[in-house]
Protein backbone atom coordinates (compact mmCIF):
# COMPACT_ATOMS: atom_id res chain seq x y z
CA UNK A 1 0.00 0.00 0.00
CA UNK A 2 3.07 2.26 0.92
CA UNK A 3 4.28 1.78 -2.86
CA UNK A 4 0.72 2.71 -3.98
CA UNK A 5 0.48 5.93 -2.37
CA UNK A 6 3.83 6.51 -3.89
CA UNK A 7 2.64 6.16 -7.51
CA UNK A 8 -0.56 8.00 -6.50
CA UNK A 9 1.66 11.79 -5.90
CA UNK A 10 3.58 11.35 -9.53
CA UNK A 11 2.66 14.24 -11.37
CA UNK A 12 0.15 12.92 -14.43
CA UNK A 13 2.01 10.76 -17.06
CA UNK A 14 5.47 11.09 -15.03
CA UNK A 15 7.90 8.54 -16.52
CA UNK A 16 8.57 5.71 -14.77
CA UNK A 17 12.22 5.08 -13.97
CA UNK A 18 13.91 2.36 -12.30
CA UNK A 19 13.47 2.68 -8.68
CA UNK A 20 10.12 2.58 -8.78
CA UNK A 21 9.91 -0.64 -11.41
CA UNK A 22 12.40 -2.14 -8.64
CA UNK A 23 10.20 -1.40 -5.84
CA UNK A 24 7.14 -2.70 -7.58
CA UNK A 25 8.98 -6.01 -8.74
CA UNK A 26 10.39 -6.14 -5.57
CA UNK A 27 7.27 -6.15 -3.56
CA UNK A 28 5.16 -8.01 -6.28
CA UNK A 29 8.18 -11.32 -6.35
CA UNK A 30 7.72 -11.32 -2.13
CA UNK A 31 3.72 -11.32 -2.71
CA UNK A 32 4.01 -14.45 -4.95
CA UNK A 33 6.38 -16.21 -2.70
CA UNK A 34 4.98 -15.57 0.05
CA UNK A 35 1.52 -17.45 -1.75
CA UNK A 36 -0.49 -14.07 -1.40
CA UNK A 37 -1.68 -14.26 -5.18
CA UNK A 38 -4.96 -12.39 -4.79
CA UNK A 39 -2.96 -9.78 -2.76
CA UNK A 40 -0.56 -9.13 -5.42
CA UNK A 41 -3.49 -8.88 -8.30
CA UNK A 42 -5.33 -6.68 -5.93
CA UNK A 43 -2.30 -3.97 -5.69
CA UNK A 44 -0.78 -4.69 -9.24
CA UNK A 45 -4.36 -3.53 -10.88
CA UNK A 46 -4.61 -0.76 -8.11
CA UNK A 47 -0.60 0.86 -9.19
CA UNK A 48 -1.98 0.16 -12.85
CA UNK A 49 -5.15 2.54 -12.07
CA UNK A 50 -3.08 4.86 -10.36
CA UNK A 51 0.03 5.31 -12.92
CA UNK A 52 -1.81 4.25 -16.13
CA UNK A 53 1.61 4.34 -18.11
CA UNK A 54 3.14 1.94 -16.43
CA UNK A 55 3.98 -1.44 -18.77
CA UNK A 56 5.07 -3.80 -15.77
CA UNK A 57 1.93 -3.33 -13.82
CA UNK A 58 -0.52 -4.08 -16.92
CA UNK A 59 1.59 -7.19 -17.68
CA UNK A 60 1.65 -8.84 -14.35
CA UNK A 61 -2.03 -7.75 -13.51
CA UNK A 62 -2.46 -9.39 -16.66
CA UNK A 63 -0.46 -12.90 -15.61
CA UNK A 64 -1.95 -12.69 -12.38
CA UNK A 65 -5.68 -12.29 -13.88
CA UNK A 66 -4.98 -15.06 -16.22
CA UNK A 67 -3.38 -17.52 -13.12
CA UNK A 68 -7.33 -16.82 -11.48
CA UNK A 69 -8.47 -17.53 -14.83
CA UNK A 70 -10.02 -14.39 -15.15
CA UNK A 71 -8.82 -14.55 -19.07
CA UNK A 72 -10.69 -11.53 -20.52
CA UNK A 73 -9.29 -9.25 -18.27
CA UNK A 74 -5.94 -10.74 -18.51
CA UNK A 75 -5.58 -10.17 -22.08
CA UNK A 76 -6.76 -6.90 -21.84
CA UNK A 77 -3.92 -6.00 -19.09
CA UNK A 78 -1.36 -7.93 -21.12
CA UNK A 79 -2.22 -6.05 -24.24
CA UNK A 80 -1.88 -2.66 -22.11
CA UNK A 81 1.60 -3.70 -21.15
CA UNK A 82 2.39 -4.28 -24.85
CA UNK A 83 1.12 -1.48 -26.32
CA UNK A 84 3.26 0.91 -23.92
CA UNK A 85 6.18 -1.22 -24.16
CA UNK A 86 6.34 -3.33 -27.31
CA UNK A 87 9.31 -5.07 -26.47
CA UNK A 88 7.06 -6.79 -23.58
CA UNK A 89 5.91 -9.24 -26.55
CA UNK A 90 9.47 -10.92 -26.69
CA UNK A 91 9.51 -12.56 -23.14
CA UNK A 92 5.76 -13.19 -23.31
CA UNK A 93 5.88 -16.80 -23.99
CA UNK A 94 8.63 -17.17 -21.23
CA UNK A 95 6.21 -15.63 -19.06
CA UNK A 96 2.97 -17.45 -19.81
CA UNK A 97 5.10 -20.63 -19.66
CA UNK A 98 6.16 -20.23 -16.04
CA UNK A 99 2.09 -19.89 -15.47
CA UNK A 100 2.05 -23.57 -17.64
CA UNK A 101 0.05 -21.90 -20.57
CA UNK A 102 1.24 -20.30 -24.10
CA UNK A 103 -0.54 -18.62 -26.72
CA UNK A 104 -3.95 -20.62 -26.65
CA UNK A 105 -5.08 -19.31 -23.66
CA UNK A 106 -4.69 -15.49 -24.72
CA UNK A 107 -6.41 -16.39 -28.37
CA UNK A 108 -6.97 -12.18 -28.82
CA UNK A 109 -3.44 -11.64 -27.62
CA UNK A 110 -2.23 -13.76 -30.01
CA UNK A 111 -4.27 -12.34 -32.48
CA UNK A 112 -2.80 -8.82 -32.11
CA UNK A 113 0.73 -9.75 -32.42
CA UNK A 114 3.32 -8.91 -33.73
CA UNK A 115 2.92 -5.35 -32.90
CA UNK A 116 4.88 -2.73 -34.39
CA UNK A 117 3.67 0.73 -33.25
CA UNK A 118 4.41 2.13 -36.34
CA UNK A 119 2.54 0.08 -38.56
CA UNK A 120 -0.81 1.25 -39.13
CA UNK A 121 -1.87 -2.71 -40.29
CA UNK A 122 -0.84 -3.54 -36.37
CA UNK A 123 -2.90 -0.85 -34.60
CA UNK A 124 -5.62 -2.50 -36.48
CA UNK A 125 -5.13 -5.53 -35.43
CA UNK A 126 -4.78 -4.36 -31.41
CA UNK A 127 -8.02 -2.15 -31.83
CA UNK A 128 -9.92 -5.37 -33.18
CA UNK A 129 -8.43 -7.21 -30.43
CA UNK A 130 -9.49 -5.02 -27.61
CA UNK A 131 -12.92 -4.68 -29.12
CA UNK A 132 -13.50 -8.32 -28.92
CA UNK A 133 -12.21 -8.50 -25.60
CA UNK A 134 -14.76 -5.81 -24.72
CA UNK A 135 -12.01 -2.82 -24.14
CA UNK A 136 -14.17 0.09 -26.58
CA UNK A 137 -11.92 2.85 -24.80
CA UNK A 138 -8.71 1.18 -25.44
CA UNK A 139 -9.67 -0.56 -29.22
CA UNK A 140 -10.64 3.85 -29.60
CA UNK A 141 -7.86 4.45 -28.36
CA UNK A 142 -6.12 2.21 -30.89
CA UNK A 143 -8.28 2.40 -33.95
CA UNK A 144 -7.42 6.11 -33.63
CA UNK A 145 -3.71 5.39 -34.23
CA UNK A 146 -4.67 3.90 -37.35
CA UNK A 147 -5.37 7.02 -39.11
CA UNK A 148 -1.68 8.38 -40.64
CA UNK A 149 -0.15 5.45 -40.54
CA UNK A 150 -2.84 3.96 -43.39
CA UNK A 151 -4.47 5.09 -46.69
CA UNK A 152 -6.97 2.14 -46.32
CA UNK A 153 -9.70 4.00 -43.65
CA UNK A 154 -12.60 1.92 -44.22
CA UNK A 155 -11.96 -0.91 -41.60
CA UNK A 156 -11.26 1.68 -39.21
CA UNK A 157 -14.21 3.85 -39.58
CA UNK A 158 -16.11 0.66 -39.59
CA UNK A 159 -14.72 -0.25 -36.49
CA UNK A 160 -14.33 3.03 -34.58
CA UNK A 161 -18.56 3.51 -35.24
CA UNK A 162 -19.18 0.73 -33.37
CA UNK A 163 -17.16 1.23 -30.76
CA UNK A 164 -18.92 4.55 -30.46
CA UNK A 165 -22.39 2.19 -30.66
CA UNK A 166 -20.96 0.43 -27.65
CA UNK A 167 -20.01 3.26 -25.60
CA UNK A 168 -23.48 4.96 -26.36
CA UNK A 169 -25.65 1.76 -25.48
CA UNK A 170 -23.60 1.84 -21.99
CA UNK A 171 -24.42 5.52 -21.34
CA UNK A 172 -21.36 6.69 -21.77
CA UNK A 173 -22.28 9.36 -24.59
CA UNK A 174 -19.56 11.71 -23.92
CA UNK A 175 -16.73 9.76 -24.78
CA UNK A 176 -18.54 8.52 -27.52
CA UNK A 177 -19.03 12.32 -28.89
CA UNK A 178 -14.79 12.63 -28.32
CA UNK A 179 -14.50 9.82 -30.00
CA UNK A 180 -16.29 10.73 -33.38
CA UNK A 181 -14.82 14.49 -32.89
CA UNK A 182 -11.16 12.84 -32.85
CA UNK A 183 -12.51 10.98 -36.02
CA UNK A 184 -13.93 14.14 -37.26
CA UNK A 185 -10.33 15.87 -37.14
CA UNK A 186 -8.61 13.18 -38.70
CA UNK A 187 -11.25 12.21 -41.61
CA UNK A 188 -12.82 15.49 -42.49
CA UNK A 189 -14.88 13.58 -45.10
CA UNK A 190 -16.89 10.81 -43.04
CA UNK A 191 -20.21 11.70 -43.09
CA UNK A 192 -21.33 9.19 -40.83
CA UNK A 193 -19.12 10.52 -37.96
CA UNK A 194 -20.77 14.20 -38.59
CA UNK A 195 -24.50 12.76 -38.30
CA UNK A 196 -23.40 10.35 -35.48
CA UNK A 197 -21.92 13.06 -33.68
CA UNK A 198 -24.92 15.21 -34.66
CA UNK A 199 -27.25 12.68 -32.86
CA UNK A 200 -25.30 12.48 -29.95
């Protein structure tokens, strides 16, 4: 908890250096061996909440999830990690083998790699990810990378609207409305993001 509060006064998006991935790892590894596994998940999602752009807290919330076979939100924490820290994806294996699983059990993660952040194919394939995995913020979040990094814009505007369906039919209108404005800035000429927006 003392770790938590720490993360909690970093001023908004502060990077993360060392001693505090140390400290975390630290206190996580004597969690686990210690057998206090629903402790650990507990604080890892908590530090996750609290510093958002923090890799090594998505990815073992997201082990930790998946060892309580909690499997949707583990892929969704897993693909967090990867998505802030790409090179994540190269020990994944390693890591899902010391759980004994591999690739089967995170079908969506699977699904979404490789990822290379500057292909606009990949960001694709993450946003379609986290949509199945019911994630609309984060698959907005990535279907929005897609535009400048593609020519192609009709899967993403396909996608993107109904992820904005999603958000609406949950009540959560307003990021819905950001959502089609961001589209709005980026693609000028989609009509169906004016009217949505309009209806909104």
């Amino acid at each position: 908890e003392s770790l938590r509060n720490v993360f909690a006064l970093l001023p908004e998006n502060a990077a993360i250096d060392d001693r505090y991935r140390v400290g975390f790892l630290s206190i996580l590894s004597g969690l686990l061996e210690s057998h206090h596994h629903q402790e650990a998940s507990v604080i890892t999602h908590k530090i996750s909440e609290v510093v958002p752009q923090f890799p090594s807290a998505h990815l073992f919330g997201g082990l930790l999830s998946l060892r309580a076979g909690e499997t949707q939100q583990g892929q969704v924490s897993i693909l967090r990690a990867i998505r802030l820290d790409p090179r994540i994806q190269d020990s994944l294996d390693d890591r899902l083998s010391a759980l004994g699983l591999d690739r089967l059990a995170v079908p969506q993660v699977s699904r979404a790699l490789p990822f290379d952040p500057t292909s606009g194919i990949a960001w694709m394939q993450l946003a379609e990810a986290f949509s199945e995995l019911g994630a609309p913020i984060e698959a907005a979040e990535s279907g929005l990378e897609v535009y400048g990094r593609t020519t192609e814009r009709a899967p993403v505007r396909v996608l993107l609207t109904n992820v904005c369906q999603k958000l609406a039919n949950t009540g959560r209108l307003d990021l819905a409305a950001i959502v089609f404005e961001q589209m709005i800035l980026l693609d000028p000429e989609y009509a169906i993001a004016h009217l949505n927006l309009g209806k909104i």
